[in-house]
PDB file of N, CA and C in Angstrom:
ATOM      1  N   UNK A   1      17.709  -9.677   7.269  1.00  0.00           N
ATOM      2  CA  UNK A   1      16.435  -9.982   7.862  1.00  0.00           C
ATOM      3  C   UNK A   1      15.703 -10.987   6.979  1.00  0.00           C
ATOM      4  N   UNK A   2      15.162 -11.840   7.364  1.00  0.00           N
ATOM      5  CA  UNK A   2      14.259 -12.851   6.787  1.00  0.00           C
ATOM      6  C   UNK A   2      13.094 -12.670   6.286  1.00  0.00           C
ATOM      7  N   UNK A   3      12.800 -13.264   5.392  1.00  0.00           N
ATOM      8  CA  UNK A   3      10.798 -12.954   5.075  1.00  0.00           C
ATOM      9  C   UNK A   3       9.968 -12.653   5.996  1.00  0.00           C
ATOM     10  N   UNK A   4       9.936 -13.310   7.055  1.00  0.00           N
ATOM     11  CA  UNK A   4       9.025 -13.276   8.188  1.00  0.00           C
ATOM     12  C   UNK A   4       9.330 -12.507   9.175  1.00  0.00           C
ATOM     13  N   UNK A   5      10.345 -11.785   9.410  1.00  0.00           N
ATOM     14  CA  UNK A   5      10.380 -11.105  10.343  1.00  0.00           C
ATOM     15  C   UNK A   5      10.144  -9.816   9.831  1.00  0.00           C
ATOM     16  N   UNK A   6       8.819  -8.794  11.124  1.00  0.00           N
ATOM     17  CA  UNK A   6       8.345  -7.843  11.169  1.00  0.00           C
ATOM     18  C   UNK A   6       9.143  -6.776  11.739  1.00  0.00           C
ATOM     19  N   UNK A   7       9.060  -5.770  10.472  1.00  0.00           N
ATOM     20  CA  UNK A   7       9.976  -4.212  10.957  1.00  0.00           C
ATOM     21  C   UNK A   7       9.366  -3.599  11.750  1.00  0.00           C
ATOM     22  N   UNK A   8       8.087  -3.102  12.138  1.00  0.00           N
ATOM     23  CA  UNK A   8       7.509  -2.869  12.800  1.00  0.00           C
ATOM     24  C   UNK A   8       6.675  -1.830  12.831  1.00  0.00           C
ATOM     25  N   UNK A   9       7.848  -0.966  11.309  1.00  0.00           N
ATOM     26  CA  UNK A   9       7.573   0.277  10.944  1.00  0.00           C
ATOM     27  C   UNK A   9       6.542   0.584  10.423  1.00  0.00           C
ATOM     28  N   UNK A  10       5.877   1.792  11.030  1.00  0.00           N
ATOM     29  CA  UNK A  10       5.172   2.620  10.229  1.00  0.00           C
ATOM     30  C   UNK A  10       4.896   4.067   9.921  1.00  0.00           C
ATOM     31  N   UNK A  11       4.901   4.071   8.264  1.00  0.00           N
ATOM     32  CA  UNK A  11       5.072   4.760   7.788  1.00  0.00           C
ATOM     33  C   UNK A  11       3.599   5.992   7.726  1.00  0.00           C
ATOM     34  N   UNK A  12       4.110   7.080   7.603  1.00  0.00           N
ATOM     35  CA  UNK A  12       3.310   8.400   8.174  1.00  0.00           C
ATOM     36  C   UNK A  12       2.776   8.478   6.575  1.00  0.00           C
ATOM     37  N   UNK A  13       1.306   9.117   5.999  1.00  0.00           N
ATOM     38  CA  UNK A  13       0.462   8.659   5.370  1.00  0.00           C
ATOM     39  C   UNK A  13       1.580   8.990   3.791  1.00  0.00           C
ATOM     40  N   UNK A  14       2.249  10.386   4.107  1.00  0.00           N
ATOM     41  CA  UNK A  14       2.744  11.073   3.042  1.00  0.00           C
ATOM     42  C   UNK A  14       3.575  10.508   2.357  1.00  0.00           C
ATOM     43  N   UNK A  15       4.319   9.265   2.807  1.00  0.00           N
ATOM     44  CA  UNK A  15       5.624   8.587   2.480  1.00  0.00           C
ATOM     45  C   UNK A  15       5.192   7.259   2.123  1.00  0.00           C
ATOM     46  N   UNK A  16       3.765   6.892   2.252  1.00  0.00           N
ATOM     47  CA  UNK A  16       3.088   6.064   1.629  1.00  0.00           C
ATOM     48  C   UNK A  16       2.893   6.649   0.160  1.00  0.00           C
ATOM     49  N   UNK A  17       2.508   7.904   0.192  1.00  0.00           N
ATOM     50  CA  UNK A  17       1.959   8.668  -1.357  1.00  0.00           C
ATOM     51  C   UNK A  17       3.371   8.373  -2.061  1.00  0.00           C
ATOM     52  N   UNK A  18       4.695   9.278  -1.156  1.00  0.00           N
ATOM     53  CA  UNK A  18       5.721   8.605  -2.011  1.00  0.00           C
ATOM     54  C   UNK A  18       5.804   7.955  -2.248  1.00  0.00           C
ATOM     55  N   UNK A  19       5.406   6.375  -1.744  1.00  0.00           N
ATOM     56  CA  UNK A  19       6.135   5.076  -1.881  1.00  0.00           C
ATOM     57  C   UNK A  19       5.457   4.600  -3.185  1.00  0.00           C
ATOM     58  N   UNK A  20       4.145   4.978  -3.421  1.00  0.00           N
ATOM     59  CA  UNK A  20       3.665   4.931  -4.567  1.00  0.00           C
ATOM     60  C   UNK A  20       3.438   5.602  -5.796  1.00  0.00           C
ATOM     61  N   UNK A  21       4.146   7.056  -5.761  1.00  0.00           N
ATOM     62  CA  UNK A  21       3.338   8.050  -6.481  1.00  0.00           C
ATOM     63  C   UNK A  21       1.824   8.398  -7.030  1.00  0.00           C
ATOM     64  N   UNK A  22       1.694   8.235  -5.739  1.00  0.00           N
ATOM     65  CA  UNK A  22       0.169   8.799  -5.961  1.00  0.00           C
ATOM     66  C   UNK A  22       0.083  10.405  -5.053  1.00  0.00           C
ATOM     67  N   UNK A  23      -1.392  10.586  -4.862  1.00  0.00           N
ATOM     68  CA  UNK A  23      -1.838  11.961  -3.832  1.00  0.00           C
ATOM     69  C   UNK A  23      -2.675  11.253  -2.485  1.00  0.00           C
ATOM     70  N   UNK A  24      -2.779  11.468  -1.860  1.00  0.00           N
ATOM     71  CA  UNK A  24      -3.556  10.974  -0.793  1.00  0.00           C
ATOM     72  C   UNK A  24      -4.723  10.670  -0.761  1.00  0.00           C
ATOM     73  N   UNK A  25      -5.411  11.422  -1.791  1.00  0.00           N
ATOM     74  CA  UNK A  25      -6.953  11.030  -2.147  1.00  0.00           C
ATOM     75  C   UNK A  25      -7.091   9.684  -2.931  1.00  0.00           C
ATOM     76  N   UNK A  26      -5.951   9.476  -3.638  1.00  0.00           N
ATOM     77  CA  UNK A  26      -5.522   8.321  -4.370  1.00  0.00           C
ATOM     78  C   UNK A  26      -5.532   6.759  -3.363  1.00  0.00           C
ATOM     79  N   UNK A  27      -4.641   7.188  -2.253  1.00  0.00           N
ATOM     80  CA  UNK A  27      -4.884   6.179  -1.121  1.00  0.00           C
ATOM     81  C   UNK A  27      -6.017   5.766  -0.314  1.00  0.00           C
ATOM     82  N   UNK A  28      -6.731   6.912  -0.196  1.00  0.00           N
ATOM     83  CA  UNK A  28      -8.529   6.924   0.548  1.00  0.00           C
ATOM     84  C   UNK A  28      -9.510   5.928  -0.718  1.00  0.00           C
ATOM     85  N   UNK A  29      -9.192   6.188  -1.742  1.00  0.00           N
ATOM     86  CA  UNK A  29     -10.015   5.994  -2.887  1.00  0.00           C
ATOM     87  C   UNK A  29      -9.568   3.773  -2.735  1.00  0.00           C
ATOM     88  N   UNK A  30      -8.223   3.705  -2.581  1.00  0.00           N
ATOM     89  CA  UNK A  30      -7.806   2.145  -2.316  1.00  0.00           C
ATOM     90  C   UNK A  30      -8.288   1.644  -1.211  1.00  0.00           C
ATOM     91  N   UNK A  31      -8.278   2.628  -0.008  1.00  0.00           N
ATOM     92  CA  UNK A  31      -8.980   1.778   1.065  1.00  0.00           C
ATOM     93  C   UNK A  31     -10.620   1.317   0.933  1.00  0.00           C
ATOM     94  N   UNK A  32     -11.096   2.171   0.356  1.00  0.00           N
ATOM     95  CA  UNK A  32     -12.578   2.223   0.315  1.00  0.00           C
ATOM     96  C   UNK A  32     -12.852   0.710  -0.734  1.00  0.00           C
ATOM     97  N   UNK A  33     -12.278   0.550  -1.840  1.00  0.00           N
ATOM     98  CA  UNK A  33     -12.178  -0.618  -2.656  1.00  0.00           C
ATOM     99  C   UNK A  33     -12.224  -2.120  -1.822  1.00  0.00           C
ATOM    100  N   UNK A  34     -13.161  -2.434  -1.665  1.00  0.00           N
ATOM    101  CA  UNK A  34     -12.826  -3.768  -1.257  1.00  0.00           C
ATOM    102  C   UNK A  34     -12.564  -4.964  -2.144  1.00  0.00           C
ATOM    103  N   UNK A  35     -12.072  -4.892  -3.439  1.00  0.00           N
ATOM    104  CA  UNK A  35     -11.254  -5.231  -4.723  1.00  0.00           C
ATOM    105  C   UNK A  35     -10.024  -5.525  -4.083  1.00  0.00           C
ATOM    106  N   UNK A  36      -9.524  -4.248  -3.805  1.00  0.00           N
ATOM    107  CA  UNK A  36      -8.074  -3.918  -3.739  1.00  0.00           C
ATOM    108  C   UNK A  36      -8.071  -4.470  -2.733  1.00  0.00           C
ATOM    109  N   UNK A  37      -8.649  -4.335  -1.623  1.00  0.00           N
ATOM    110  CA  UNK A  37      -8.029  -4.939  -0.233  1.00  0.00           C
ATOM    111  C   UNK A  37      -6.734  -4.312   0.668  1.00  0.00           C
ATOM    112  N   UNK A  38      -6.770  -3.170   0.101  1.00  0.00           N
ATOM    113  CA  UNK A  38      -5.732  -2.083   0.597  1.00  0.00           C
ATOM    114  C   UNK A  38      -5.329  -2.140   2.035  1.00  0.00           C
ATOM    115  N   UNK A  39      -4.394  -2.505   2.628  1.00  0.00           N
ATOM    116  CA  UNK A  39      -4.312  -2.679   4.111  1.00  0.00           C
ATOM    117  C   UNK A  39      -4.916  -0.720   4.892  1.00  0.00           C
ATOM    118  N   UNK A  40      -5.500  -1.446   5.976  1.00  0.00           N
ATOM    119  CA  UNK A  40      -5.804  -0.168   6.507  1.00  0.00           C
ATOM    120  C   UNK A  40      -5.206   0.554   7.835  1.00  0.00           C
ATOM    121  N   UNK A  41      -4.996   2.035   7.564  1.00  0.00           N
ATOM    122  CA  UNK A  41      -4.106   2.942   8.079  1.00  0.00           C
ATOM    123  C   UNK A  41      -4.346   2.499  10.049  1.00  0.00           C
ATOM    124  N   UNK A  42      -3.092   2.786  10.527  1.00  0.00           N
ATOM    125  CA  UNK A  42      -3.603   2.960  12.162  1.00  0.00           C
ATOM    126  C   UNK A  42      -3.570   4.593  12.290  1.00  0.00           C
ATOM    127  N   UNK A  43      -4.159   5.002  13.046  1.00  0.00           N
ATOM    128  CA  UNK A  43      -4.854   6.366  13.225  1.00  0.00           C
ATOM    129  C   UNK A  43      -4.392   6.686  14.663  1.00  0.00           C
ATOM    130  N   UNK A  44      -3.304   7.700  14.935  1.00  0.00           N
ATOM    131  CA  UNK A  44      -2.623   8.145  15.709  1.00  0.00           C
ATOM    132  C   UNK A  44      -2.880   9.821  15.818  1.00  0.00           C
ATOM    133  N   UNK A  45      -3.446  10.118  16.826  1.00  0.00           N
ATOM    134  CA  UNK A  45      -3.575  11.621  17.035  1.00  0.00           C
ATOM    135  C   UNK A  45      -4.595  11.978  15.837  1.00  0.00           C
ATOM    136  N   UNK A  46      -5.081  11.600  14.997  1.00  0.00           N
ATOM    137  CA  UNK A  46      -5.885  12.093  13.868  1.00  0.00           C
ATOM    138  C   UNK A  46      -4.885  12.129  12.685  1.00  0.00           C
ATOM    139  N   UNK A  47      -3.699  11.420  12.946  1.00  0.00           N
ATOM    140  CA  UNK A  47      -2.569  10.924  11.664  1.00  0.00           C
ATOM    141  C   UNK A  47      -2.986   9.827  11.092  1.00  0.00           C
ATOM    142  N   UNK A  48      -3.287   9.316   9.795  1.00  0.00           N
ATOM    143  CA  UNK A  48      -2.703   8.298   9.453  1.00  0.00           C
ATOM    144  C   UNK A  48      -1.455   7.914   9.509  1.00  0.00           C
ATOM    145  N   UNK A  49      -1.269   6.501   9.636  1.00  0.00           N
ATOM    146  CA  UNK A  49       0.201   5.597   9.586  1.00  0.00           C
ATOM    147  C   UNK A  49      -0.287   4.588   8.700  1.00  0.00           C
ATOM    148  N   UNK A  50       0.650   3.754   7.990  1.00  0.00           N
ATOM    149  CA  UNK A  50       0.580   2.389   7.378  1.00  0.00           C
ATOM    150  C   UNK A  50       1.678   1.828   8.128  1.00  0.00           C
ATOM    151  N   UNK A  51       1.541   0.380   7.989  1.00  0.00           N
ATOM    152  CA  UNK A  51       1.868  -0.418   8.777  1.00  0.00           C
ATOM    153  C   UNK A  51       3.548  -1.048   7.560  1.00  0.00           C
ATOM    154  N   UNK A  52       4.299  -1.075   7.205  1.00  0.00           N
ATOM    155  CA  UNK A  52       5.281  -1.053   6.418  1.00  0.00           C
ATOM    156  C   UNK A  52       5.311  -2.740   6.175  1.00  0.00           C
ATOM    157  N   UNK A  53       5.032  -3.733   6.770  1.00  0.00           N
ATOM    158  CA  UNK A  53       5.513  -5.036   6.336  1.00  0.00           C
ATOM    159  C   UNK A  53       3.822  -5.231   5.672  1.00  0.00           C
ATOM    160  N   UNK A  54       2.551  -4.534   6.090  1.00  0.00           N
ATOM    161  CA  UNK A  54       0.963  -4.743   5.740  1.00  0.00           C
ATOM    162  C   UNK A  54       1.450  -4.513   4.321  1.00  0.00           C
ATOM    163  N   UNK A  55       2.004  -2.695   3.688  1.00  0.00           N
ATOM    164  CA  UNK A  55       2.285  -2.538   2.565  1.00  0.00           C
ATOM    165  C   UNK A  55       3.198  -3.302   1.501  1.00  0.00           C
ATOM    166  N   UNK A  56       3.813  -4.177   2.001  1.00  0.00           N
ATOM    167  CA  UNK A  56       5.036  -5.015   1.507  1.00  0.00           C
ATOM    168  C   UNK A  56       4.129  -6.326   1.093  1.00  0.00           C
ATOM    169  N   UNK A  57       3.343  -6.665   1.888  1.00  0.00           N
ATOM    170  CA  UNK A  57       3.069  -7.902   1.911  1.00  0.00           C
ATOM    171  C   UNK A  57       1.611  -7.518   0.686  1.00  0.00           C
ATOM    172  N   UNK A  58       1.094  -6.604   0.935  1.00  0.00           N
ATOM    173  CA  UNK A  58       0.029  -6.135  -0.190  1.00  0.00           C
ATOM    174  C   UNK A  58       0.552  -5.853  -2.032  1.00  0.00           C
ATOM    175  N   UNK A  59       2.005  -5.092  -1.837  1.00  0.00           N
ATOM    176  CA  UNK A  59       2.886  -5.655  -2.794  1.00  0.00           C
ATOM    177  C   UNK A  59       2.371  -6.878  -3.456  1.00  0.00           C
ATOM    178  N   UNK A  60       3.515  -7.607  -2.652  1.00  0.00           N
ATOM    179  CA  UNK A  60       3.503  -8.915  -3.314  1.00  0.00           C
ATOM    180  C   UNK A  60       2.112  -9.374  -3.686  1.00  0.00           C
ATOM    181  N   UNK A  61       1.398  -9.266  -3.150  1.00  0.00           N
ATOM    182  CA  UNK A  61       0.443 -10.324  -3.523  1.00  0.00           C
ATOM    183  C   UNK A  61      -0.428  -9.694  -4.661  1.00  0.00           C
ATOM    184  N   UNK A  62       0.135  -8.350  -5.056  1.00  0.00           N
ATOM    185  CA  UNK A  62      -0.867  -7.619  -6.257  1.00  0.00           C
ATOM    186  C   UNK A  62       0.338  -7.527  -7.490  1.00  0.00           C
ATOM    187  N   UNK A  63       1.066  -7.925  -7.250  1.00  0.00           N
ATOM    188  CA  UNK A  63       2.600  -7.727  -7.839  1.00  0.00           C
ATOM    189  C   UNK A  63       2.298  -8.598  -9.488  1.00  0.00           C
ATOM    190  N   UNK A  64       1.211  -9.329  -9.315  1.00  0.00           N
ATOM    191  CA  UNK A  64       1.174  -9.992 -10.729  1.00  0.00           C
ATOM    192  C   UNK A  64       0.023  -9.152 -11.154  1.00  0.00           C
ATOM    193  N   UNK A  65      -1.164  -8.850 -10.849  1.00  0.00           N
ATOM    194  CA  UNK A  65      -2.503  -8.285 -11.166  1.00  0.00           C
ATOM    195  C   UNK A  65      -1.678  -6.981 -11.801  1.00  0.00           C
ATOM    196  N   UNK A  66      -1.005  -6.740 -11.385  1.00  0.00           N
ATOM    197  CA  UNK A  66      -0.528  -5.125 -11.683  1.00  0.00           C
ATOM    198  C   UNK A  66       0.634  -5.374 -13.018  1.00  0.00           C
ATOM    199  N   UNK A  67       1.342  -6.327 -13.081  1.00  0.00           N
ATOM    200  CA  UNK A  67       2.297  -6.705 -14.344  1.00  0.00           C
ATOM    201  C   UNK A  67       1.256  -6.734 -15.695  1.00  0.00           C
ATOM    202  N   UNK A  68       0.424  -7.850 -14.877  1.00  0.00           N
ATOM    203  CA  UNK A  68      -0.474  -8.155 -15.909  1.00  0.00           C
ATOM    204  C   UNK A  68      -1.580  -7.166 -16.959  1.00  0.00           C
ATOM    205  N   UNK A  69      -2.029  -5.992 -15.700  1.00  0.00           N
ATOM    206  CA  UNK A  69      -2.523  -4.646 -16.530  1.00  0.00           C
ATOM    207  C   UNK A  69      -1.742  -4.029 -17.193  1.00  0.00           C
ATOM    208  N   UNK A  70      -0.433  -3.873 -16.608  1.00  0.00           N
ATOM    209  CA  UNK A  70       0.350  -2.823 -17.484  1.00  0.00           C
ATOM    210  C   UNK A  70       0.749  -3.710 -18.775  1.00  0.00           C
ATOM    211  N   UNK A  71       0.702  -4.751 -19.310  1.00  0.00           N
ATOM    212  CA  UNK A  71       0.946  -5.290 -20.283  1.00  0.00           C
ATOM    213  C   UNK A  71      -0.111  -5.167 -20.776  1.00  0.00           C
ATOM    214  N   UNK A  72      -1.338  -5.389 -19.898  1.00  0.00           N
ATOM    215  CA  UNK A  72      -2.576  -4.737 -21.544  1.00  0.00           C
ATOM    216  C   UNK A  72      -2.684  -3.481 -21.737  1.00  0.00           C
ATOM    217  N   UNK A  73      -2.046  -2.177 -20.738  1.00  0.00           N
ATOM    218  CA  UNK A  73      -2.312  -1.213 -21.693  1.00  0.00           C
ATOM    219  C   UNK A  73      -1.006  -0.757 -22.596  1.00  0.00           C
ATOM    220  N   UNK A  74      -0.150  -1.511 -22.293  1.00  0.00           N
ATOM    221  CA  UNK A  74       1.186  -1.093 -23.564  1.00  0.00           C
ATOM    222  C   UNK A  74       0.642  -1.847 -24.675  1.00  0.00           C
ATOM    223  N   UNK A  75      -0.191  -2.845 -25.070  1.00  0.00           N
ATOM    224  CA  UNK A  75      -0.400  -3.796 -26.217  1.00  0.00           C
ATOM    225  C   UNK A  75      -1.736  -3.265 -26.668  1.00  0.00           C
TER     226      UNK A  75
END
């Protein structure tokens, strides 16, 4: 599959917590940040979902901000 093409998937809130190791309050606490810019959940039956290419693409684009902290707190 290519860069640009969309999986479509989305992922149910809990497998987001996995995907990051965090807790779920951890994820509420990112959406609320408008810093972070946390992509936001679609809301199915009173479920959260994330959107799987939103989280990928939020990745990347924090993928240096986040190298860059963890090198100041190991130093």
């Amino acid at each position: 599959m290519s860069d640009n093409q969309s999986t479509g998937r989305k992922l149910p809130r809990r497998k987001t917590c996995e995907r990051y190791g965090v807790v779920d309050r951890t994820i509420s606490r990112w959406e609320r940040d408008p810093d972070l810019n946390f992509p936001k959940p679609t809301i199915i039956n009173g479920r959260k979902y994330d959107d799987e290419d939103q989280l990928t693409a939020w990745d990347r684009a924090n993928s240096a901000k986040l190298r860059t902290s963890a090198r100041r707190e190991v130093a």
